[in-house]
ModelCIF file with pLDDT and N, C-alpha, C, O atoms, coordinates in Angstrom:
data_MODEL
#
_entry.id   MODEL 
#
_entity.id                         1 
_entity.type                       polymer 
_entity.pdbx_number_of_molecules   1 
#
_entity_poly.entity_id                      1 
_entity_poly.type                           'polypeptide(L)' 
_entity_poly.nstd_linkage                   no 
_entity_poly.nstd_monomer                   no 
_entity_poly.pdbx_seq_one_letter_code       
;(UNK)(UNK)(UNK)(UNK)(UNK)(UNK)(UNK)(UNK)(UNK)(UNK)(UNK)(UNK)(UNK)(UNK)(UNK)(UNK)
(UNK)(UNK)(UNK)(UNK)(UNK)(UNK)(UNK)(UNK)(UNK)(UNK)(UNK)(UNK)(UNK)(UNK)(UNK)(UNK)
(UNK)
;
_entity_poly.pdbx_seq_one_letter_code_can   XXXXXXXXXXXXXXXXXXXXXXXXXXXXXXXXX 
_entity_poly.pdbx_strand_id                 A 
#
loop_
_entity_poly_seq.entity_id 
_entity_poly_seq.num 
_entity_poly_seq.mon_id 
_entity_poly_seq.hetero 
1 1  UNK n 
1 2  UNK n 
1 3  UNK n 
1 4  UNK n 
1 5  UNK n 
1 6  UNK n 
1 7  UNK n 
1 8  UNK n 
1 9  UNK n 
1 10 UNK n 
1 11 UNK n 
1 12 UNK n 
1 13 UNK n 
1 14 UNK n 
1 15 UNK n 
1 16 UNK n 
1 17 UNK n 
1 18 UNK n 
1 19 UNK n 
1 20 UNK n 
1 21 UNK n 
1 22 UNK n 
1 23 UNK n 
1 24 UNK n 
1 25 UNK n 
1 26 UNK n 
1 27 UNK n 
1 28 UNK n 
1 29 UNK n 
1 30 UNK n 
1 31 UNK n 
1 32 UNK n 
1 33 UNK n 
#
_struct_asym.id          A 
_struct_asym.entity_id   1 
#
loop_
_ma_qa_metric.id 
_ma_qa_metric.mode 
_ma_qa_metric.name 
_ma_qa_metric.software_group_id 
_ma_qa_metric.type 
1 global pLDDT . pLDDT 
2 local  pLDDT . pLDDT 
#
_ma_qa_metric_global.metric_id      1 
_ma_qa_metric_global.metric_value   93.06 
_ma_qa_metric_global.model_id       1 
_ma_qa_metric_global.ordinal_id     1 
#
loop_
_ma_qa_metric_local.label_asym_id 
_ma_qa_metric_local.label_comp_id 
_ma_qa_metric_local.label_seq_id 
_ma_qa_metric_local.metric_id 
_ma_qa_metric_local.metric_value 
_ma_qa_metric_local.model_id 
_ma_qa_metric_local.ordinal_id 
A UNK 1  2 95.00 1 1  
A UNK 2  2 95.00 1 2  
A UNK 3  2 95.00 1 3  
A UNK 4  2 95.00 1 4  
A UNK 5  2 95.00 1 5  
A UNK 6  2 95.00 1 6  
A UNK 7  2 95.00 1 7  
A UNK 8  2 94.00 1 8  
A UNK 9  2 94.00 1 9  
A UNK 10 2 95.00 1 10 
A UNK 11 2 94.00 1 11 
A UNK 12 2 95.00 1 12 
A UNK 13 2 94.00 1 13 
A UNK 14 2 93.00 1 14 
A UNK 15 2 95.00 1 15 
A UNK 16 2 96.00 1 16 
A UNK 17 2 95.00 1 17 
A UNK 18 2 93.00 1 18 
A UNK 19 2 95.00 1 19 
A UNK 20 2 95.00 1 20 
A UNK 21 2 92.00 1 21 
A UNK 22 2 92.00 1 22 
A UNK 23 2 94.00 1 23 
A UNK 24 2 92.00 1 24 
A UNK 25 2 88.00 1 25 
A UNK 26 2 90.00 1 26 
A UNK 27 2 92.00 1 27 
A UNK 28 2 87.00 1 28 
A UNK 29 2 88.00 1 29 
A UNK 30 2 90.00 1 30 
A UNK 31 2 91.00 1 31 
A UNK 32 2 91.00 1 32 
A UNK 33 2 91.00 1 33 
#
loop_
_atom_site.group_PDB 
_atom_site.id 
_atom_site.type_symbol 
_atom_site.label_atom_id 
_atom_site.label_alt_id 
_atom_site.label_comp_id 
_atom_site.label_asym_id 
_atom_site.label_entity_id 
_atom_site.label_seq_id 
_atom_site.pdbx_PDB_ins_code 
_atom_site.Cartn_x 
_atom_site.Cartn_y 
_atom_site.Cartn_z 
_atom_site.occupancy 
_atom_site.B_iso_or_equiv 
_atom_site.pdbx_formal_charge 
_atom_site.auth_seq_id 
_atom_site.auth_comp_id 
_atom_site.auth_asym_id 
_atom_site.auth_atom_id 
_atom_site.pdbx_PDB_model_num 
ATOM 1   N N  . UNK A 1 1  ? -3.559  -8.328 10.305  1.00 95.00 ? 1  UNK A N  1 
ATOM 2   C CA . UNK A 1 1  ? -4.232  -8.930 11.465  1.00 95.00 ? 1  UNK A CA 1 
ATOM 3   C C  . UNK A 1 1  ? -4.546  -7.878 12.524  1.00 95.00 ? 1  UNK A C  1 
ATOM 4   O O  . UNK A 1 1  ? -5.631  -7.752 13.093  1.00 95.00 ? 1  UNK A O  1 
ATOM 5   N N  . UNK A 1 2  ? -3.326  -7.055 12.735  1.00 95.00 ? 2  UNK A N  1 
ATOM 6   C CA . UNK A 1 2  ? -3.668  -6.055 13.965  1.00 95.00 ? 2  UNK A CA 1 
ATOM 7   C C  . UNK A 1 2  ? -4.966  -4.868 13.344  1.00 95.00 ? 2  UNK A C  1 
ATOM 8   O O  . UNK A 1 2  ? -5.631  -4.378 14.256  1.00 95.00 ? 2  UNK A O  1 
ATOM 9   N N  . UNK A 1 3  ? -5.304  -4.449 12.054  1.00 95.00 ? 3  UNK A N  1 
ATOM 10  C CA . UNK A 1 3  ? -5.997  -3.790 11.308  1.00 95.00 ? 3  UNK A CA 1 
ATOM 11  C C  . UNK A 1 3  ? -7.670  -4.505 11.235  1.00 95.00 ? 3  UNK A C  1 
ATOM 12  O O  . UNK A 1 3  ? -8.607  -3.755 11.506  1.00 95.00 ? 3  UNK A O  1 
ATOM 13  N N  . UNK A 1 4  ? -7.952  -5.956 10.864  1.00 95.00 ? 4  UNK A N  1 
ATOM 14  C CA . UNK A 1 4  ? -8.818  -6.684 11.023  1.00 95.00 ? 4  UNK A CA 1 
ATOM 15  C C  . UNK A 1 4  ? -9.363  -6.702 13.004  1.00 95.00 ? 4  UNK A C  1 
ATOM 16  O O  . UNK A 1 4  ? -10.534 -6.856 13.349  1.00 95.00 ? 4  UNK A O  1 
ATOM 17  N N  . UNK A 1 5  ? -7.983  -6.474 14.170  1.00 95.00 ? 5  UNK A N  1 
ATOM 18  C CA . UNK A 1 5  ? -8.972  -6.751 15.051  1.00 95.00 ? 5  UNK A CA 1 
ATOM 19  C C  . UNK A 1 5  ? -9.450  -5.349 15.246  1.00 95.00 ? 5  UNK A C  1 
ATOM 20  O O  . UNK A 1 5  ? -10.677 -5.277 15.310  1.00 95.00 ? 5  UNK A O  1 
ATOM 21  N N  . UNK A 1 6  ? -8.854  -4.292 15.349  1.00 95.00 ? 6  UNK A N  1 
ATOM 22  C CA . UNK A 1 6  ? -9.172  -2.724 15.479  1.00 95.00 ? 6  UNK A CA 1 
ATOM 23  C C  . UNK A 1 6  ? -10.572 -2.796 14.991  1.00 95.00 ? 6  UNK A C  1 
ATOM 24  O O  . UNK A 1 6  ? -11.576 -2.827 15.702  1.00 95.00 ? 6  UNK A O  1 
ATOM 25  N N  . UNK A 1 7  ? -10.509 -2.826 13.341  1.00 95.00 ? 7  UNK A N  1 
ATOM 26  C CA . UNK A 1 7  ? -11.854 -3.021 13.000  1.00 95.00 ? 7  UNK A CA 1 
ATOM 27  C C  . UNK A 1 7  ? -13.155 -3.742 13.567  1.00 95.00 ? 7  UNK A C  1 
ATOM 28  O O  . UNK A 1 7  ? -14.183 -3.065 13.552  1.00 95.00 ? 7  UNK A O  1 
ATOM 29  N N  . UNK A 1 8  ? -13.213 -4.794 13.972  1.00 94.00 ? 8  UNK A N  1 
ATOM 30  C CA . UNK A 1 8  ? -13.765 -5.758 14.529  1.00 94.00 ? 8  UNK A CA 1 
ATOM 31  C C  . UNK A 1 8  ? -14.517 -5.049 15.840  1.00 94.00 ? 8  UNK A C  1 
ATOM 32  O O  . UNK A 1 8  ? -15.685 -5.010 16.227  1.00 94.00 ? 8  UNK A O  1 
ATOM 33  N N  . UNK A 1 9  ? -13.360 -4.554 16.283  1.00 94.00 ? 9  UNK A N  1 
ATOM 34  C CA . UNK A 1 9  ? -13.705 -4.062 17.820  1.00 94.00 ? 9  UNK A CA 1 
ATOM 35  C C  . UNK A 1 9  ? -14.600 -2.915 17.426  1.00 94.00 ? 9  UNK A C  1 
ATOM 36  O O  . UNK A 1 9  ? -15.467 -2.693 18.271  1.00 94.00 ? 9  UNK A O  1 
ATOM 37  N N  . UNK A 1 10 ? -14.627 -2.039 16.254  1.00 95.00 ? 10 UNK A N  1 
ATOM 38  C CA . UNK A 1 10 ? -15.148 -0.949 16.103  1.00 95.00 ? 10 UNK A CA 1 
ATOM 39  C C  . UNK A 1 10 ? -16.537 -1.231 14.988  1.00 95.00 ? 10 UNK A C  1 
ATOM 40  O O  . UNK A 1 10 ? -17.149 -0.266 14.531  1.00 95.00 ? 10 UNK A O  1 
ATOM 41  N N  . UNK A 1 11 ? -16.905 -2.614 14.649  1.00 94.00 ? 11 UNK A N  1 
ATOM 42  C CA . UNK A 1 11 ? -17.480 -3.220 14.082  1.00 94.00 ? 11 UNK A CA 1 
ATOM 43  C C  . UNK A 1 11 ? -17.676 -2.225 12.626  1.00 94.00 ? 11 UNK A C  1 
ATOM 44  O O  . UNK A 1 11 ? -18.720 -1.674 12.275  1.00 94.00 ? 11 UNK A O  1 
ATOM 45  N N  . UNK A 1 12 ? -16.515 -2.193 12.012  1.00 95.00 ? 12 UNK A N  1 
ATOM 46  C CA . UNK A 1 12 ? -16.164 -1.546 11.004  1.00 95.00 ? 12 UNK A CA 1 
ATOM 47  C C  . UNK A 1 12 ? -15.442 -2.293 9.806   1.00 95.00 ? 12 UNK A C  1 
ATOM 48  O O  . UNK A 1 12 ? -15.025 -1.660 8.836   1.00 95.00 ? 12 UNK A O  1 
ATOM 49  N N  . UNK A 1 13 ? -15.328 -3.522 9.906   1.00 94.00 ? 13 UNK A N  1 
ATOM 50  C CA . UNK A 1 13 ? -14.360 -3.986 8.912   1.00 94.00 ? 13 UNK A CA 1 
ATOM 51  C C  . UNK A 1 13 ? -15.273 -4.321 7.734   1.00 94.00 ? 13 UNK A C  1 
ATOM 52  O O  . UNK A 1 13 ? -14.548 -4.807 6.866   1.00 94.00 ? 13 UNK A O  1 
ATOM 53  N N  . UNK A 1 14 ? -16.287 -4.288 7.399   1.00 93.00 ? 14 UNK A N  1 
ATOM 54  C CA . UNK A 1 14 ? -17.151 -4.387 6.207   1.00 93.00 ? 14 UNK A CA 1 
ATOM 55  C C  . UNK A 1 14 ? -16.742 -3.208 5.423   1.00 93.00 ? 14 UNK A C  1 
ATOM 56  O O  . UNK A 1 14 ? -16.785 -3.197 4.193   1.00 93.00 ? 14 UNK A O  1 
ATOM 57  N N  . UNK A 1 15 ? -16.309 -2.129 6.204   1.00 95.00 ? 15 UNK A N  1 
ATOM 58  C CA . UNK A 1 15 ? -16.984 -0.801 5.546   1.00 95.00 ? 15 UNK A CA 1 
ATOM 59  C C  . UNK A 1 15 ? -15.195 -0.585 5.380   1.00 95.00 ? 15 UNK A C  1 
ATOM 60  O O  . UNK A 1 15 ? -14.918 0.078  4.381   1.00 95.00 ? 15 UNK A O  1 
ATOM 61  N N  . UNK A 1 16 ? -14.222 -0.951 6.036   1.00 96.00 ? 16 UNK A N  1 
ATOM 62  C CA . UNK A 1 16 ? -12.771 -1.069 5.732   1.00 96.00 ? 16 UNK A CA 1 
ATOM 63  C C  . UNK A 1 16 ? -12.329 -1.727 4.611   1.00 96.00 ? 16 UNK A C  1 
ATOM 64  O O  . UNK A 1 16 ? -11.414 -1.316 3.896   1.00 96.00 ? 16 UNK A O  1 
ATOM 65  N N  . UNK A 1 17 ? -13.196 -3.130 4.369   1.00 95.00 ? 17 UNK A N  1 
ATOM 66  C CA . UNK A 1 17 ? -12.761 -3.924 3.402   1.00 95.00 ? 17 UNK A CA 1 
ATOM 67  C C  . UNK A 1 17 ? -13.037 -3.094 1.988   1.00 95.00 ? 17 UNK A C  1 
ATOM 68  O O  . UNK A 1 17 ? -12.289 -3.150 1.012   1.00 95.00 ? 17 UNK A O  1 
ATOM 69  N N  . UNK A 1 18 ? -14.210 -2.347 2.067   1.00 93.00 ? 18 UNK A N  1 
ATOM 70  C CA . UNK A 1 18 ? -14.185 -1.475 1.021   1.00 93.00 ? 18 UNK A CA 1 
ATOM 71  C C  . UNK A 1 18 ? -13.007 -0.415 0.833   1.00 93.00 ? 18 UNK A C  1 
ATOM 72  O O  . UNK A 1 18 ? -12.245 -0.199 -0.109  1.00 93.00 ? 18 UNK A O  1 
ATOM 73  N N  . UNK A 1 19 ? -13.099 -0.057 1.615   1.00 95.00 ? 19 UNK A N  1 
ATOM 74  C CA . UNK A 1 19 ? -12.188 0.990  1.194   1.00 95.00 ? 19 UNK A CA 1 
ATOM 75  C C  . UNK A 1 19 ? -10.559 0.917  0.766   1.00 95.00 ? 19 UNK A C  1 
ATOM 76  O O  . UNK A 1 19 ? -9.703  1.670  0.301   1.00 95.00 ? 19 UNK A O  1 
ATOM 77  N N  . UNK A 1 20 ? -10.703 -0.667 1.288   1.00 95.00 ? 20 UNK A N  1 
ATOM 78  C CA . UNK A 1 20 ? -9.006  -1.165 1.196   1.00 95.00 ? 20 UNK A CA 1 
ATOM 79  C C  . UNK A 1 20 ? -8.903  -1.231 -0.350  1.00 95.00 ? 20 UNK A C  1 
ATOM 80  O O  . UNK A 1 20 ? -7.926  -0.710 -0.888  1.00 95.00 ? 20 UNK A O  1 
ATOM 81  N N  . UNK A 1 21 ? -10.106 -2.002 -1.286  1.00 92.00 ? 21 UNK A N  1 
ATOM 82  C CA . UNK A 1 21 ? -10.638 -1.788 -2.827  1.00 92.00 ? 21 UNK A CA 1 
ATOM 83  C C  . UNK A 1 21 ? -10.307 -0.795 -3.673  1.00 92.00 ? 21 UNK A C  1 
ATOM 84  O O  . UNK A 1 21 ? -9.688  -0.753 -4.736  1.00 92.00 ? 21 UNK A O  1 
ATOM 85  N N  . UNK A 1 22 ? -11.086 0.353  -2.677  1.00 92.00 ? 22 UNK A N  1 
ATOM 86  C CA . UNK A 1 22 ? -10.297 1.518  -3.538  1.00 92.00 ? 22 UNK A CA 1 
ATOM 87  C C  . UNK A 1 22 ? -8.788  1.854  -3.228  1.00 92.00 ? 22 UNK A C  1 
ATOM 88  O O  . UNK A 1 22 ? -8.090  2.565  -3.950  1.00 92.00 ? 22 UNK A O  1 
ATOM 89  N N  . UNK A 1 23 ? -8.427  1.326  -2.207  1.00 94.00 ? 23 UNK A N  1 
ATOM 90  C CA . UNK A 1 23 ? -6.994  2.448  -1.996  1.00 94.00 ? 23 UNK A CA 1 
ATOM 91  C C  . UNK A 1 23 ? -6.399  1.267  -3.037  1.00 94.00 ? 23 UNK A C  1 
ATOM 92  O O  . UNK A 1 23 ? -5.454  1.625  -3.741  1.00 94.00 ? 23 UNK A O  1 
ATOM 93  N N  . UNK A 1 24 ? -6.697  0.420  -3.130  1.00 92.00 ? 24 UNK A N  1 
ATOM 94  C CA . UNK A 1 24 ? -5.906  -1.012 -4.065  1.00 92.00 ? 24 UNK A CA 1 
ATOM 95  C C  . UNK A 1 24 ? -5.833  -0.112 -5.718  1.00 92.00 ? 24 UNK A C  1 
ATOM 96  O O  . UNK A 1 24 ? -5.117  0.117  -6.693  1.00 92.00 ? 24 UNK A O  1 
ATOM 97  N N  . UNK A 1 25 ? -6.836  0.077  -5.255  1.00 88.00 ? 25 UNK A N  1 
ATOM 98  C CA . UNK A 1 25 ? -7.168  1.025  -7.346  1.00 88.00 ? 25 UNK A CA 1 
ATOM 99  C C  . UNK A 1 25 ? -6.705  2.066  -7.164  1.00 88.00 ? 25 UNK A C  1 
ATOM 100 O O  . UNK A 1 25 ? -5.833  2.332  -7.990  1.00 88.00 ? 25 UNK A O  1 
ATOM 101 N N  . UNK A 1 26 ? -6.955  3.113  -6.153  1.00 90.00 ? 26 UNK A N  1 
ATOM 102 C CA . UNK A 1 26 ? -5.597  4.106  -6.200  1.00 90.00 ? 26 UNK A CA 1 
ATOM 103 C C  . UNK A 1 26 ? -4.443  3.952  -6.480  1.00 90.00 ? 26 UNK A C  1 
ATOM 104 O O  . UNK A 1 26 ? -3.940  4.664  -7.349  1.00 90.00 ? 26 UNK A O  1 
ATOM 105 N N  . UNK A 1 27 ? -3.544  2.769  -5.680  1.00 92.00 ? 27 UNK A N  1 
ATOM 106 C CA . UNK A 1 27 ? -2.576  2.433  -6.090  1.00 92.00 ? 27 UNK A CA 1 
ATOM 107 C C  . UNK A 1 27 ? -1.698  2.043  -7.220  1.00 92.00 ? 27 UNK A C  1 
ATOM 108 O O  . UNK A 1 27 ? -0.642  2.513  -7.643  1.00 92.00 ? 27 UNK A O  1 
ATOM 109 N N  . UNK A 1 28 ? -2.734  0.655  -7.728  1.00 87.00 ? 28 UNK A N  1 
ATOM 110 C CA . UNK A 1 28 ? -2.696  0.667  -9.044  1.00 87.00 ? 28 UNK A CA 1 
ATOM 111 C C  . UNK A 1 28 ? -2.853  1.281  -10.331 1.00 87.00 ? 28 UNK A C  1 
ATOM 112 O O  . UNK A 1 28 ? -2.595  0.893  -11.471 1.00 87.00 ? 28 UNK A O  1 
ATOM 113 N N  . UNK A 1 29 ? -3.524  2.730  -9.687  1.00 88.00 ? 29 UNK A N  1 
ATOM 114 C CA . UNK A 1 29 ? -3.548  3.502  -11.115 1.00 88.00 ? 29 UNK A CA 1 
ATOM 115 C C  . UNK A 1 29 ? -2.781  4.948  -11.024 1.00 88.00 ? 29 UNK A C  1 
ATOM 116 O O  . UNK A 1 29 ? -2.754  5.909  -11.792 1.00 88.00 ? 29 UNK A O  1 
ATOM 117 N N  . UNK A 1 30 ? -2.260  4.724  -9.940  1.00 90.00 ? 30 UNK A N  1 
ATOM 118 C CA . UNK A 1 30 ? -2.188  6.088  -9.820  1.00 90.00 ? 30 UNK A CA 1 
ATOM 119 C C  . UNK A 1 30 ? -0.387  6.249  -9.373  1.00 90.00 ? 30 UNK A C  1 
ATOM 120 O O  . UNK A 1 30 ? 0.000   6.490  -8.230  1.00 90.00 ? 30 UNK A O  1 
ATOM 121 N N  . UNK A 1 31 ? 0.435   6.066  -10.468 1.00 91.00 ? 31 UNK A N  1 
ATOM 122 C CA . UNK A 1 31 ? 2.065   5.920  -10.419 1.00 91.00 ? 31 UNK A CA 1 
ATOM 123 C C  . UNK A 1 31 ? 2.357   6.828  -9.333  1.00 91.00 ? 31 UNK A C  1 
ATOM 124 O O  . UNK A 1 31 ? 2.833   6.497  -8.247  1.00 91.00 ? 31 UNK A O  1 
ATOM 125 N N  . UNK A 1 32 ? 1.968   8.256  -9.779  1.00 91.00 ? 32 UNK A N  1 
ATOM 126 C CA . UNK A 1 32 ? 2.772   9.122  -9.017  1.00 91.00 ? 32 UNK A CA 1 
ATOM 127 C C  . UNK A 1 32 ? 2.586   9.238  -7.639  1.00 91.00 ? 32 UNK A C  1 
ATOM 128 O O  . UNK A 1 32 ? 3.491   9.652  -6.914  1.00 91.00 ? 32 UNK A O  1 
ATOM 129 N N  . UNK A 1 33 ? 1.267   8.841  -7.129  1.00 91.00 ? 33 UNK A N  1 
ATOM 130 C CA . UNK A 1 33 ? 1.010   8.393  -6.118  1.00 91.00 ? 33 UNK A CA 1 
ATOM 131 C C  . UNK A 1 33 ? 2.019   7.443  -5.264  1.00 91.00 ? 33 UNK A C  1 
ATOM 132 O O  . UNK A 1 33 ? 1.669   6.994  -4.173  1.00 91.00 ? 33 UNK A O  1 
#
């Protein structure tokens, strides 16, 4: 929630929601990470 309003305010959360995608697939693929 505190991440969604930051964004908002910086009218950036389109371009956050992406990137949250990849860090999701980073995560998931990437153990040693």
């Amino acid at each position: 929630e505190a991440l969604l309003q930051v964004t908002e305010s910086r009218s950036e959360s389109e371009t956050v929601a992406d990137q949250c995608k990849q860090l999701l697939d980073v995560w998931q693929n990437s153990a040693d990470f």
